[in-house]
PDB file of N, CA and C in Angstrom:
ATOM      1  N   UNK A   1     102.554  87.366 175.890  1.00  0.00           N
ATOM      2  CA  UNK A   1     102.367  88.338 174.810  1.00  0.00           C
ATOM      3  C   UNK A   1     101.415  87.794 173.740  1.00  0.00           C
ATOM      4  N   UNK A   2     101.210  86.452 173.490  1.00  0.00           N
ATOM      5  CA  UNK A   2     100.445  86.058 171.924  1.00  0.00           C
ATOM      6  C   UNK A   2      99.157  85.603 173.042  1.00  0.00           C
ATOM      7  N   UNK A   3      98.850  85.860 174.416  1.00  0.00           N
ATOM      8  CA  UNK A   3      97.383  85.143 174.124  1.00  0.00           C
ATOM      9  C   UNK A   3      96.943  87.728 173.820  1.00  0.00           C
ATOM     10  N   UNK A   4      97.671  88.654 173.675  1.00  0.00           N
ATOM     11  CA  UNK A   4      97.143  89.555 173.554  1.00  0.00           C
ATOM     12  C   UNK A   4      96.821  89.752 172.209  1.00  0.00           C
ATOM     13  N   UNK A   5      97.791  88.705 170.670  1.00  0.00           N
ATOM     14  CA  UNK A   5      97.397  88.920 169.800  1.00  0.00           C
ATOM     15  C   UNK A   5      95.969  88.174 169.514  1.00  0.00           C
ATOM     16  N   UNK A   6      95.776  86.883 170.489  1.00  0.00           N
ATOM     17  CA  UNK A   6      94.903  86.377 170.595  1.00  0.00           C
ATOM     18  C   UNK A   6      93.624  86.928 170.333  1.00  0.00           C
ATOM     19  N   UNK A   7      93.668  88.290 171.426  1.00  0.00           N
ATOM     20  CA  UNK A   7      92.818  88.693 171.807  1.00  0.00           C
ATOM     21  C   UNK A   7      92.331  89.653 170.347  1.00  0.00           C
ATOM     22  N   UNK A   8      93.620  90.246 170.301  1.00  0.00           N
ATOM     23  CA  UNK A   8      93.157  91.043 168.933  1.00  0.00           C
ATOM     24  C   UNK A   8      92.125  89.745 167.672  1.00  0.00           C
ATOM     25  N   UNK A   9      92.524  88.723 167.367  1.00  0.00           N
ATOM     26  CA  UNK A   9      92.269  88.617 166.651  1.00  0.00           C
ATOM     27  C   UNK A   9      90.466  88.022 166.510  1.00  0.00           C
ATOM     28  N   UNK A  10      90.186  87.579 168.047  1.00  0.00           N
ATOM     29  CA  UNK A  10      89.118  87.580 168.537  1.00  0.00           C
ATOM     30  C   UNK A  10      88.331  89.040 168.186  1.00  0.00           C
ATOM     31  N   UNK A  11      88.653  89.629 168.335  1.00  0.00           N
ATOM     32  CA  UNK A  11      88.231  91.203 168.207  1.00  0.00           C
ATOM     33  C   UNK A  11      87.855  91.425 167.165  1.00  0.00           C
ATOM     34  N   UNK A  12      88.611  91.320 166.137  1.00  0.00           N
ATOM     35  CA  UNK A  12      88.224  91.300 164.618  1.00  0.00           C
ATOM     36  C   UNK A  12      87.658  90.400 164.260  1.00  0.00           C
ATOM     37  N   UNK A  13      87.319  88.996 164.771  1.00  0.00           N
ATOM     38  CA  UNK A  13      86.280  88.229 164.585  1.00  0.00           C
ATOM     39  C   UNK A  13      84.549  88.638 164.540  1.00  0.00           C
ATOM     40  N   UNK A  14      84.402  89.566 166.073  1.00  0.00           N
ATOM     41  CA  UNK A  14      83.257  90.195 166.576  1.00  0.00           C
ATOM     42  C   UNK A  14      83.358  91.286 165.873  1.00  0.00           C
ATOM     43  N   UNK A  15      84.797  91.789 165.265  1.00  0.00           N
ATOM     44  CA  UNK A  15      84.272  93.224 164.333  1.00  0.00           C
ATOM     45  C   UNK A  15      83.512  92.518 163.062  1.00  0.00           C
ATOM     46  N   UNK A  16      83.929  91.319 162.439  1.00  0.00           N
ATOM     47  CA  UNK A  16      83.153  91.080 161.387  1.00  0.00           C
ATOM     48  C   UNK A  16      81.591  90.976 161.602  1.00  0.00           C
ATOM     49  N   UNK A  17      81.260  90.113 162.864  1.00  0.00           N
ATOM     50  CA  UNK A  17      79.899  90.292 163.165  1.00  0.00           C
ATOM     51  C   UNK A  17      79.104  91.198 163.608  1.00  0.00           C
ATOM     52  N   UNK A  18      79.543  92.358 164.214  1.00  0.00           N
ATOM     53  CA  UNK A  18      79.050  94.082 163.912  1.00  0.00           C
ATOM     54  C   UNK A  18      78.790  94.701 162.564  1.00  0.00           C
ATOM     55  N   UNK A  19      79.440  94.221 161.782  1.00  0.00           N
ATOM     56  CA  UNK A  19      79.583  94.976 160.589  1.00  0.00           C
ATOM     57  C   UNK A  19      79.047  94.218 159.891  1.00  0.00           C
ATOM     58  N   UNK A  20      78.168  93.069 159.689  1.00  0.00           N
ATOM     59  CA  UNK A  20      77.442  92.363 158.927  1.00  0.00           C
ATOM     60  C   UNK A  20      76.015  92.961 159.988  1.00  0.00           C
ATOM     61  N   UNK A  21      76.172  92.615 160.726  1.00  0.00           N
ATOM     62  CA  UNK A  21      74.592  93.169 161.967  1.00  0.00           C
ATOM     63  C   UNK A  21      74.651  94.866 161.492  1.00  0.00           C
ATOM     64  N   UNK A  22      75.458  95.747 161.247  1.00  0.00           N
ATOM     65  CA  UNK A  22      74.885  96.798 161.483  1.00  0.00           C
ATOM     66  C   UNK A  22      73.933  96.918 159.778  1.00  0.00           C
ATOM     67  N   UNK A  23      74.462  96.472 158.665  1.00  0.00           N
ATOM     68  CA  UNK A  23      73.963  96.163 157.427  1.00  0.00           C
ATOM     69  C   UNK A  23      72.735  95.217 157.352  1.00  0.00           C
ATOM     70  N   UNK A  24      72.586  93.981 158.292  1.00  0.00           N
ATOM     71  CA  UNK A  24      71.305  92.861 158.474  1.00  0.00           C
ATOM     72  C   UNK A  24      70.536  92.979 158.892  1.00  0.00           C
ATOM     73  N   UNK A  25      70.831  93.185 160.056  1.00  0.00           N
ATOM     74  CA  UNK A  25      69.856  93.107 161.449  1.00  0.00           C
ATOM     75  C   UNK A  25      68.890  93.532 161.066  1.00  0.00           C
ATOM     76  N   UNK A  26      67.504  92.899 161.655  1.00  0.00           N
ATOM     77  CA  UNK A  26      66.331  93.612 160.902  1.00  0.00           C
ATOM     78  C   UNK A  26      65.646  93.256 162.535  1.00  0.00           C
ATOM     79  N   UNK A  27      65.795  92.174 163.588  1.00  0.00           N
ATOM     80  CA  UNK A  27      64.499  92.148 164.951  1.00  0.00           C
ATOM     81  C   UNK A  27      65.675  92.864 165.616  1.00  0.00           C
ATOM     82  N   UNK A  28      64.953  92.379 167.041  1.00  0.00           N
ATOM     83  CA  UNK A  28      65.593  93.250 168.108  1.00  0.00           C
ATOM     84  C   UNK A  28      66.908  92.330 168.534  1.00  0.00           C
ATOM     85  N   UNK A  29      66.140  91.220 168.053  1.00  0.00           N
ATOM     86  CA  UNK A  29      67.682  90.146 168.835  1.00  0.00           C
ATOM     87  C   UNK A  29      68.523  90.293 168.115  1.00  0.00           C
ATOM     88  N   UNK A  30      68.349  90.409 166.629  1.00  0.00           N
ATOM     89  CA  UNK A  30      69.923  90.667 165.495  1.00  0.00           C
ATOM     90  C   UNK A  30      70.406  91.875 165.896  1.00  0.00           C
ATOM     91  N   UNK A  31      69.380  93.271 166.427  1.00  0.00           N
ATOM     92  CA  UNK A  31      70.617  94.392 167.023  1.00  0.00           C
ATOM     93  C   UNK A  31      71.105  94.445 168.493  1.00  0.00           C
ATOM     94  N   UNK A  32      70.418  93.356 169.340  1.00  0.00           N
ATOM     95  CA  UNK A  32      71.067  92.859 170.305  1.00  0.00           C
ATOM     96  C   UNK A  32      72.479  92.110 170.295  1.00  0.00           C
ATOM     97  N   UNK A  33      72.394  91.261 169.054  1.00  0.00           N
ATOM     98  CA  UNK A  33      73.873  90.785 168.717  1.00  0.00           C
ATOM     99  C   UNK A  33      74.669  91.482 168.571  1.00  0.00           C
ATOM    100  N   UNK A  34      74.140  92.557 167.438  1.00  0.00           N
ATOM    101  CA  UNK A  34      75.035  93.443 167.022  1.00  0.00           C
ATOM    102  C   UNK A  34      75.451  93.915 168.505  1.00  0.00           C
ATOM    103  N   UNK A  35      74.534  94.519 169.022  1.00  0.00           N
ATOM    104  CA  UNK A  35      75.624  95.077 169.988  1.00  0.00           C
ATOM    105  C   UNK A  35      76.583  94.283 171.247  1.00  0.00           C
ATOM    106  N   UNK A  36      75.951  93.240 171.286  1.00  0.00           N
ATOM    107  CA  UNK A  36      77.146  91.925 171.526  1.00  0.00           C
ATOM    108  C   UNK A  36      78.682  92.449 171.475  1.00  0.00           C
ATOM    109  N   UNK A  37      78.092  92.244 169.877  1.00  0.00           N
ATOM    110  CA  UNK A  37      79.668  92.253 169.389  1.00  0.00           C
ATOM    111  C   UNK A  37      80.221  93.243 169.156  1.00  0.00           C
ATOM    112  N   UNK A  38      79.815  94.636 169.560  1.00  0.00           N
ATOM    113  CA  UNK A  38      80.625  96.345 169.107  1.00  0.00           C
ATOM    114  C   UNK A  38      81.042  95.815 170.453  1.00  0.00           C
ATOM    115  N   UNK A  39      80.282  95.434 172.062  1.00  0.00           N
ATOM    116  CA  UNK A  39      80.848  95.501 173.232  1.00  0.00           C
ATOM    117  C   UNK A  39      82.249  94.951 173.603  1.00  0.00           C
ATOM    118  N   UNK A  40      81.742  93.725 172.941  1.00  0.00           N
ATOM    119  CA  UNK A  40      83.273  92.649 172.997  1.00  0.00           C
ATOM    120  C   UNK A  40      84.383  92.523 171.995  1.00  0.00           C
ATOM    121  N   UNK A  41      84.229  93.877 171.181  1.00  0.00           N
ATOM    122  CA  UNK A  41      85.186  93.572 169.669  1.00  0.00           C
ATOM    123  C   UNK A  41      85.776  94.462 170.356  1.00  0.00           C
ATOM    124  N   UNK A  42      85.533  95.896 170.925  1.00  0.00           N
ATOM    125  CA  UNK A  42      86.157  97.016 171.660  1.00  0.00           C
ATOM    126  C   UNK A  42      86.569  96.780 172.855  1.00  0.00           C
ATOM    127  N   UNK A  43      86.190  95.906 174.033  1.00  0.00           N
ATOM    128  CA  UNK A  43      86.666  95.749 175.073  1.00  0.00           C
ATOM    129  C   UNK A  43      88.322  94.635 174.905  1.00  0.00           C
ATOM    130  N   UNK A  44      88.086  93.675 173.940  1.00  0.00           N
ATOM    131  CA  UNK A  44      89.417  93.172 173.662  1.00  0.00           C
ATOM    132  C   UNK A  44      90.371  93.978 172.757  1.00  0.00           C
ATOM    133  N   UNK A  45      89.552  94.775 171.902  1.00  0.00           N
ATOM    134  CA  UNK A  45      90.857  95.544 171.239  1.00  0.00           C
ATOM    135  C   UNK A  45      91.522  96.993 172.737  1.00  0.00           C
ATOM    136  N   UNK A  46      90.513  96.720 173.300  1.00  0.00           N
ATOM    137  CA  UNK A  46      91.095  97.666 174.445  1.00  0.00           C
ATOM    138  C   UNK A  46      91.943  96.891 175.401  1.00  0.00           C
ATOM    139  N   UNK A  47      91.681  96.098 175.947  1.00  0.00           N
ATOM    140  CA  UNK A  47      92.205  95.078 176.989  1.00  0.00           C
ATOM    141  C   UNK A  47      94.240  94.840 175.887  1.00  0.00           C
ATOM    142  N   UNK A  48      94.040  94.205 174.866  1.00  0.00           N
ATOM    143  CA  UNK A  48      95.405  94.190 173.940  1.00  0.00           C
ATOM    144  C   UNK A  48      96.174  95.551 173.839  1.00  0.00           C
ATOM    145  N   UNK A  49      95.390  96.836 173.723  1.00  0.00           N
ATOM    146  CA  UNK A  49      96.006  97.806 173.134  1.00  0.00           C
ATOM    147  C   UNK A  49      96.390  98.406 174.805  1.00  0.00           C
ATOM    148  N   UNK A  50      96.338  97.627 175.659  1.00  0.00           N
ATOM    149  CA  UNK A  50      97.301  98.265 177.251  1.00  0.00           C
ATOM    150  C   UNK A  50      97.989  97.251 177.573  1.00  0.00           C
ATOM    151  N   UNK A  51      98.839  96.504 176.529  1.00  0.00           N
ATOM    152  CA  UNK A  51      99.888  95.736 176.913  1.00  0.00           C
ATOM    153  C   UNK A  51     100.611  95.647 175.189  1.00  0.00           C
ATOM    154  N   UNK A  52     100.153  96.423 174.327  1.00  0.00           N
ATOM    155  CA  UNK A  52     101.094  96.378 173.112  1.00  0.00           C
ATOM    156  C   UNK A  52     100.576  97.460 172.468  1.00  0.00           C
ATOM    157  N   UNK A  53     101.549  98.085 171.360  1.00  0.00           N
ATOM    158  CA  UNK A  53     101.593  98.802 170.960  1.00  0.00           C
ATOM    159  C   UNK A  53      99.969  99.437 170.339  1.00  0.00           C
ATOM    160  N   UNK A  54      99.594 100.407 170.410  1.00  0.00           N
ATOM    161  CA  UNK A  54      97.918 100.296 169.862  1.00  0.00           C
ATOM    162  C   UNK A  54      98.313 101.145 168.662  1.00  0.00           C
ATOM    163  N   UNK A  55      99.601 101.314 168.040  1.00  0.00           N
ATOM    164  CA  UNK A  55      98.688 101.407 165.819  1.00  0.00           C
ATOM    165  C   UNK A  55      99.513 100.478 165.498  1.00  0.00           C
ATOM    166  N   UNK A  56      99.583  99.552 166.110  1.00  0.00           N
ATOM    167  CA  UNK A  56      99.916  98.240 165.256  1.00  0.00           C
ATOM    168  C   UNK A  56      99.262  97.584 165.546  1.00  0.00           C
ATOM    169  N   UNK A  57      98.205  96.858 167.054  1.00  0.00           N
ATOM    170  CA  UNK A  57      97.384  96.424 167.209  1.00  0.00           C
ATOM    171  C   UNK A  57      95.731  97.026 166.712  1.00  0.00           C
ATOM    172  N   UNK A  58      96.096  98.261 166.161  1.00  0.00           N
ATOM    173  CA  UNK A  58      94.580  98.888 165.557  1.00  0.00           C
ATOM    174  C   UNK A  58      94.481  98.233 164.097  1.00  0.00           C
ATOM    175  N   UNK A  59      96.083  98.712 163.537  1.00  0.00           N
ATOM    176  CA  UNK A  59      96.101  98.183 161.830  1.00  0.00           C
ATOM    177  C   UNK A  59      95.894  97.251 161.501  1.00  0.00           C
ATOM    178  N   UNK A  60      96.755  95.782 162.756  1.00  0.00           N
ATOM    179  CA  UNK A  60      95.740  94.326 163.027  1.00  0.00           C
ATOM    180  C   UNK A  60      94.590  93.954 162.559  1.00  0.00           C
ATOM    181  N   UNK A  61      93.903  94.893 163.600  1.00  0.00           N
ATOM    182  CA  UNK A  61      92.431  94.543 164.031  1.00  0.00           C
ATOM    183  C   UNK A  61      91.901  95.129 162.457  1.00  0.00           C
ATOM    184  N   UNK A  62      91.895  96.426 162.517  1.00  0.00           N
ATOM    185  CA  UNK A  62      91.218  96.860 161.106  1.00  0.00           C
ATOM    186  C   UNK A  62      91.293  96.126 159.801  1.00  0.00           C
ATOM    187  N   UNK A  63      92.802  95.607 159.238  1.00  0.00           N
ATOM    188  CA  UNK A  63      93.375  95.075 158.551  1.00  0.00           C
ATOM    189  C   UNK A  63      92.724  93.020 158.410  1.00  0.00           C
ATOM    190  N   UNK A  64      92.550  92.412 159.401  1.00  0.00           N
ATOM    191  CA  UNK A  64      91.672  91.393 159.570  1.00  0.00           C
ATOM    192  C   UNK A  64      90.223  91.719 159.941  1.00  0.00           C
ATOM    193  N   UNK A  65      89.636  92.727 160.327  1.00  0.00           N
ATOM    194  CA  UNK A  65      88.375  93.030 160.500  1.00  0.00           C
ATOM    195  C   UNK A  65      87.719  93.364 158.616  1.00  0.00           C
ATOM    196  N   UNK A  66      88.642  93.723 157.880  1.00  0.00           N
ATOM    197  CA  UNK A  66      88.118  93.981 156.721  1.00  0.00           C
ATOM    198  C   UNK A  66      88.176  93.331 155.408  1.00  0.00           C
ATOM    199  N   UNK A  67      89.185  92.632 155.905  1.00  0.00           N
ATOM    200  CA  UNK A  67      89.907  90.929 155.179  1.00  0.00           C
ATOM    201  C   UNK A  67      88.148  90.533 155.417  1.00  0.00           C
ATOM    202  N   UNK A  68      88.149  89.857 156.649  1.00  0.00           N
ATOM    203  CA  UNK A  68      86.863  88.732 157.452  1.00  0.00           C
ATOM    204  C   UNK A  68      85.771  89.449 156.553  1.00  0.00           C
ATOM    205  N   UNK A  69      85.063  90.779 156.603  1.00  0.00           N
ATOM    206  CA  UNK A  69      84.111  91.280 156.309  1.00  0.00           C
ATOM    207  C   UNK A  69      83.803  90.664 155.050  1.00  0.00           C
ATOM    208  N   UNK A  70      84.885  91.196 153.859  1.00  0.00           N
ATOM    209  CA  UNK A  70      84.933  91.490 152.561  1.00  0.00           C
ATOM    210  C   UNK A  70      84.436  89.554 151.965  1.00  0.00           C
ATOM    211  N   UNK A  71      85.443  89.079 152.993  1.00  0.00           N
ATOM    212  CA  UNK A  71      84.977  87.465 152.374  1.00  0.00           C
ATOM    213  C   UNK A  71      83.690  86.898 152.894  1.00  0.00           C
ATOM    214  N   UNK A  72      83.304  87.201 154.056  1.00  0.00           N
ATOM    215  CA  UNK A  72      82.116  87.008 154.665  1.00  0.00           C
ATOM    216  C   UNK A  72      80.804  87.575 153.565  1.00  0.00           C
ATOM    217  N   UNK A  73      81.264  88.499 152.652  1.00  0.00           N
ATOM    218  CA  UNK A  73      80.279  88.928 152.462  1.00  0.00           C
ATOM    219  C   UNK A  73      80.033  88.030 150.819  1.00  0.00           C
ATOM    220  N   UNK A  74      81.162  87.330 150.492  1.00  0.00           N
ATOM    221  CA  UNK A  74      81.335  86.598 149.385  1.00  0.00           C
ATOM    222  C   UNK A  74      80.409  85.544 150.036  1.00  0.00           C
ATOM    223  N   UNK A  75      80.687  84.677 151.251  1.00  0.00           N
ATOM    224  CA  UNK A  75      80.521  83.643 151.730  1.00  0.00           C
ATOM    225  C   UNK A  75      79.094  83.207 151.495  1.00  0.00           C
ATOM    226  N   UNK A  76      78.715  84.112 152.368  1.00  0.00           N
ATOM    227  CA  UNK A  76      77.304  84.330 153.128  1.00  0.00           C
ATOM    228  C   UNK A  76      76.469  85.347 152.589  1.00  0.00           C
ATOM    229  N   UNK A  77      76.772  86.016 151.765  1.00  0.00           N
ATOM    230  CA  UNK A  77      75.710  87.112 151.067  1.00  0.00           C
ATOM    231  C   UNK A  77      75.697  87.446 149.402  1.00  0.00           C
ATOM    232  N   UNK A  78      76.231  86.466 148.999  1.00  0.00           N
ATOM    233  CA  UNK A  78      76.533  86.528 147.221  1.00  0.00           C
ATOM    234  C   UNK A  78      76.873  87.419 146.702  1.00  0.00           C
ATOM    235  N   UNK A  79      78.071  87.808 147.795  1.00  0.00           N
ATOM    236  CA  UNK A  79      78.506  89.648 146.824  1.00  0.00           C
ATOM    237  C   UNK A  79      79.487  89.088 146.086  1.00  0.00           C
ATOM    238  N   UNK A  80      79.770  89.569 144.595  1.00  0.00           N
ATOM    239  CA  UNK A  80      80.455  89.435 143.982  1.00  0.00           C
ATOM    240  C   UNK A  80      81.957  89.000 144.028  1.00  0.00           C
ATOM    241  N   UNK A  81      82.391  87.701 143.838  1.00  0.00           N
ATOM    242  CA  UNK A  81      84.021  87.278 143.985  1.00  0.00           C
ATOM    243  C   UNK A  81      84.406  88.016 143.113  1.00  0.00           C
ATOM    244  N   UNK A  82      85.215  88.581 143.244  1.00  0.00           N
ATOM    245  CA  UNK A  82      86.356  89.315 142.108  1.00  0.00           C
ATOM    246  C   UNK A  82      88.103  89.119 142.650  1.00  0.00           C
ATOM    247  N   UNK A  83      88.663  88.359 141.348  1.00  0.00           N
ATOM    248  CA  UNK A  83      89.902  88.639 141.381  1.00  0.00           C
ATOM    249  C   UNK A  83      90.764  89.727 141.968  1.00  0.00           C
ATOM    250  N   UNK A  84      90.528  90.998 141.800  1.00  0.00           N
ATOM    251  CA  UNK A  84      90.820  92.170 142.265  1.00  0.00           C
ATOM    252  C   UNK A  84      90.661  92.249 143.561  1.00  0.00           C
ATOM    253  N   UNK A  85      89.652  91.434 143.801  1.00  0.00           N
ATOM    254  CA  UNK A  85      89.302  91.664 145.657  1.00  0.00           C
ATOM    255  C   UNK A  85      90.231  91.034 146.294  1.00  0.00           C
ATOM    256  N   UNK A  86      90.418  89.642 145.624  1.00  0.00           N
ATOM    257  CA  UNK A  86      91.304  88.792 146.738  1.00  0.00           C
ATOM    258  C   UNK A  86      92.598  89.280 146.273  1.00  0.00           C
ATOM    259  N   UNK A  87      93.239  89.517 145.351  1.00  0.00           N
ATOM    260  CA  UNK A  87      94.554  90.281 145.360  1.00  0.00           C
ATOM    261  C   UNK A  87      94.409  91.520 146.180  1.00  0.00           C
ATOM    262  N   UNK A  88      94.157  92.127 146.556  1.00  0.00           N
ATOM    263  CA  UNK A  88      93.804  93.542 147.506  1.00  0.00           C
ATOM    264  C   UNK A  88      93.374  92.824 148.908  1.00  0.00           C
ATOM    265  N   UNK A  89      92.811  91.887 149.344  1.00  0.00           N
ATOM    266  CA  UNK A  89      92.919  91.326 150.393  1.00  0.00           C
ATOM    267  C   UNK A  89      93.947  90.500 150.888  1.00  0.00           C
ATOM    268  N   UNK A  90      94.609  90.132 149.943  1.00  0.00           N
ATOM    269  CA  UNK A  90      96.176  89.287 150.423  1.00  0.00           C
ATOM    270  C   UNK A  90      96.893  90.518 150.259  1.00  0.00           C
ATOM    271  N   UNK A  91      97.137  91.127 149.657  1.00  0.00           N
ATOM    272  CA  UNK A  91      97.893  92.149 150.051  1.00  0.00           C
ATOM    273  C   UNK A  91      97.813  93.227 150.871  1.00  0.00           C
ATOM    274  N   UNK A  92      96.398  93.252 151.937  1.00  0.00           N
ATOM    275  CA  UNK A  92      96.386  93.767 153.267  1.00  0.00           C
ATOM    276  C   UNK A  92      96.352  92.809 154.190  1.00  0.00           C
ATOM    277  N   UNK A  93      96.594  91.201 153.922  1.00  0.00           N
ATOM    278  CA  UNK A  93      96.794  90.142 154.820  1.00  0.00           C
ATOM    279  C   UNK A  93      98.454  90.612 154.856  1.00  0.00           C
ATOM    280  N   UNK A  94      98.783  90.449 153.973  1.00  0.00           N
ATOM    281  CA  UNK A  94     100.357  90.449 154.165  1.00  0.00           C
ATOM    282  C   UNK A  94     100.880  91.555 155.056  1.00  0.00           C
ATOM    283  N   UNK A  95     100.131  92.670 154.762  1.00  0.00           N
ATOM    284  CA  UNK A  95     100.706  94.222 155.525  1.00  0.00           C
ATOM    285  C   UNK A  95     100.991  93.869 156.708  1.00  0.00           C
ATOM    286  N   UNK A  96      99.233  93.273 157.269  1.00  0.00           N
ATOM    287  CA  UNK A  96      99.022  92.641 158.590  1.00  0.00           C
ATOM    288  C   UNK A  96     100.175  92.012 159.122  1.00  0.00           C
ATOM    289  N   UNK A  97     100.383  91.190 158.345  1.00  0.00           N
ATOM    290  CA  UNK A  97     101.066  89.800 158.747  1.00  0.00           C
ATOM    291  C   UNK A  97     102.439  90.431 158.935  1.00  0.00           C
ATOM    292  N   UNK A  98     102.933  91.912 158.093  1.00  0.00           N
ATOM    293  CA  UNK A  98     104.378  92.617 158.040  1.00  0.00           C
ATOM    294  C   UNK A  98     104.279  92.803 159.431  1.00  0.00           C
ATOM    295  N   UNK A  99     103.580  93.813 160.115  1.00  0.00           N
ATOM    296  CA  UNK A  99     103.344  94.661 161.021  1.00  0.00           C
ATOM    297  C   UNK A  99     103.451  93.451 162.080  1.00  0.00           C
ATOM    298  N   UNK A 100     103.173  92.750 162.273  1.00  0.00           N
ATOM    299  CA  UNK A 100     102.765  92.069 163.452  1.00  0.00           C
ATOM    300  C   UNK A 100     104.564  91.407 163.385  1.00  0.00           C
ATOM    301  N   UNK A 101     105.052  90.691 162.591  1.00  0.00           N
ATOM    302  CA  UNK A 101     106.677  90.417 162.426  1.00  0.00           C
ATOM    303  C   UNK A 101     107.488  91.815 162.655  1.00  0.00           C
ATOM    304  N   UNK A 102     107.069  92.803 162.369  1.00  0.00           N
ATOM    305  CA  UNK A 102     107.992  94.103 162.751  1.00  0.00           C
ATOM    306  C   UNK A 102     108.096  93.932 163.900  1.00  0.00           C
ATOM    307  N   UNK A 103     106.446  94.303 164.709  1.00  0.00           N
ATOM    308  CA  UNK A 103     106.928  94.375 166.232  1.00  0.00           C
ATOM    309  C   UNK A 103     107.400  93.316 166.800  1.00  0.00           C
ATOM    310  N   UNK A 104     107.715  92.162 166.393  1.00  0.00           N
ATOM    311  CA  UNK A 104     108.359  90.847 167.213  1.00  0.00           C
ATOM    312  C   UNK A 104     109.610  91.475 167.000  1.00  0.00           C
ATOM    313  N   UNK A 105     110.414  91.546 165.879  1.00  0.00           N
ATOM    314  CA  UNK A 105     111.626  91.901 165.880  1.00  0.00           C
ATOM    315  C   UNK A 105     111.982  93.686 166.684  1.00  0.00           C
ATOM    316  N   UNK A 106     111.100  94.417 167.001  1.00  0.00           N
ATOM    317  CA  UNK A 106     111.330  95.575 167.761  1.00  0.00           C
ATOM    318  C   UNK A 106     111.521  94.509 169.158  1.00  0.00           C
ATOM    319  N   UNK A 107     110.477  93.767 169.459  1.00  0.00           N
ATOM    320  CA  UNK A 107     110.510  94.203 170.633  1.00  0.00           C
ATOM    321  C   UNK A 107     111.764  92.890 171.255  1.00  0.00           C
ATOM    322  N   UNK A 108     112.252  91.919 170.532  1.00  0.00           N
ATOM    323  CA  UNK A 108     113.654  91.128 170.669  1.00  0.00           C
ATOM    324  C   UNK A 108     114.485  92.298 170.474  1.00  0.00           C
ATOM    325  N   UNK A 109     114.794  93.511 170.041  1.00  0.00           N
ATOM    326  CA  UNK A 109     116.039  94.400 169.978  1.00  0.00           C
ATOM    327  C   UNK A 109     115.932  94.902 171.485  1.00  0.00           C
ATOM    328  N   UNK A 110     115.017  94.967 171.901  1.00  0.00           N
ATOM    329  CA  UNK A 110     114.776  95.465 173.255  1.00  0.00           C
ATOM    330  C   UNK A 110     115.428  94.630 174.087  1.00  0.00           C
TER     331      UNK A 110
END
């Protein structure tokens, strides 16, 4: 079962690098990446979401796909740190982090 969260979280890795490429990319090889990574961010959130639940493995993926983005874009592109951001990003880390402990305890009642 955890190499599928694995997979999710791989997924949202390559969603961060779509979503910086679809905003960057300027040759052919940066929208070649990009599409790299729409291929392989969707084929693992697909491959996970036919062995676990898929809106808890979507809220996952979305939920760390937008965490990764938001700081990536602090990191690597000088967008503005704001207090407000990272309180609003730990508190959709945490959701994450709820959701993913819910379904462990669903699926031990089972």
């Amino acid at each position: 079962m955890y190499i599928q969260w694995i997979k999710v979280f791989i997924a949202a890795i390559f969603e961060v690098g779509w979503v910086i490429g679809l905003k960057h990319a300027e040759t052919a090889e940066q929208w070649s990446m990009t599409a790299v990574c729409i291929v392989v961010s969707f084929y693992l959130l697909i491959a996970a979401g036919r062995k676990l639940p898929v809106g808890t493995v979507y809220a996952v993926f979305a939920g760390l796909g937008t965490a990764g983005t938001v700081v990536s874009g602090m990191v690597f592109f000088q967008e503005p740190v704001n207090g407000l951001k990272l309180l609003f990003i730990g508190i959709l880390l945490f959701g994450v982090i709820g959701l993913k402990l819910a379904e462990d305890r669903t699926e031990k009642e089972k």
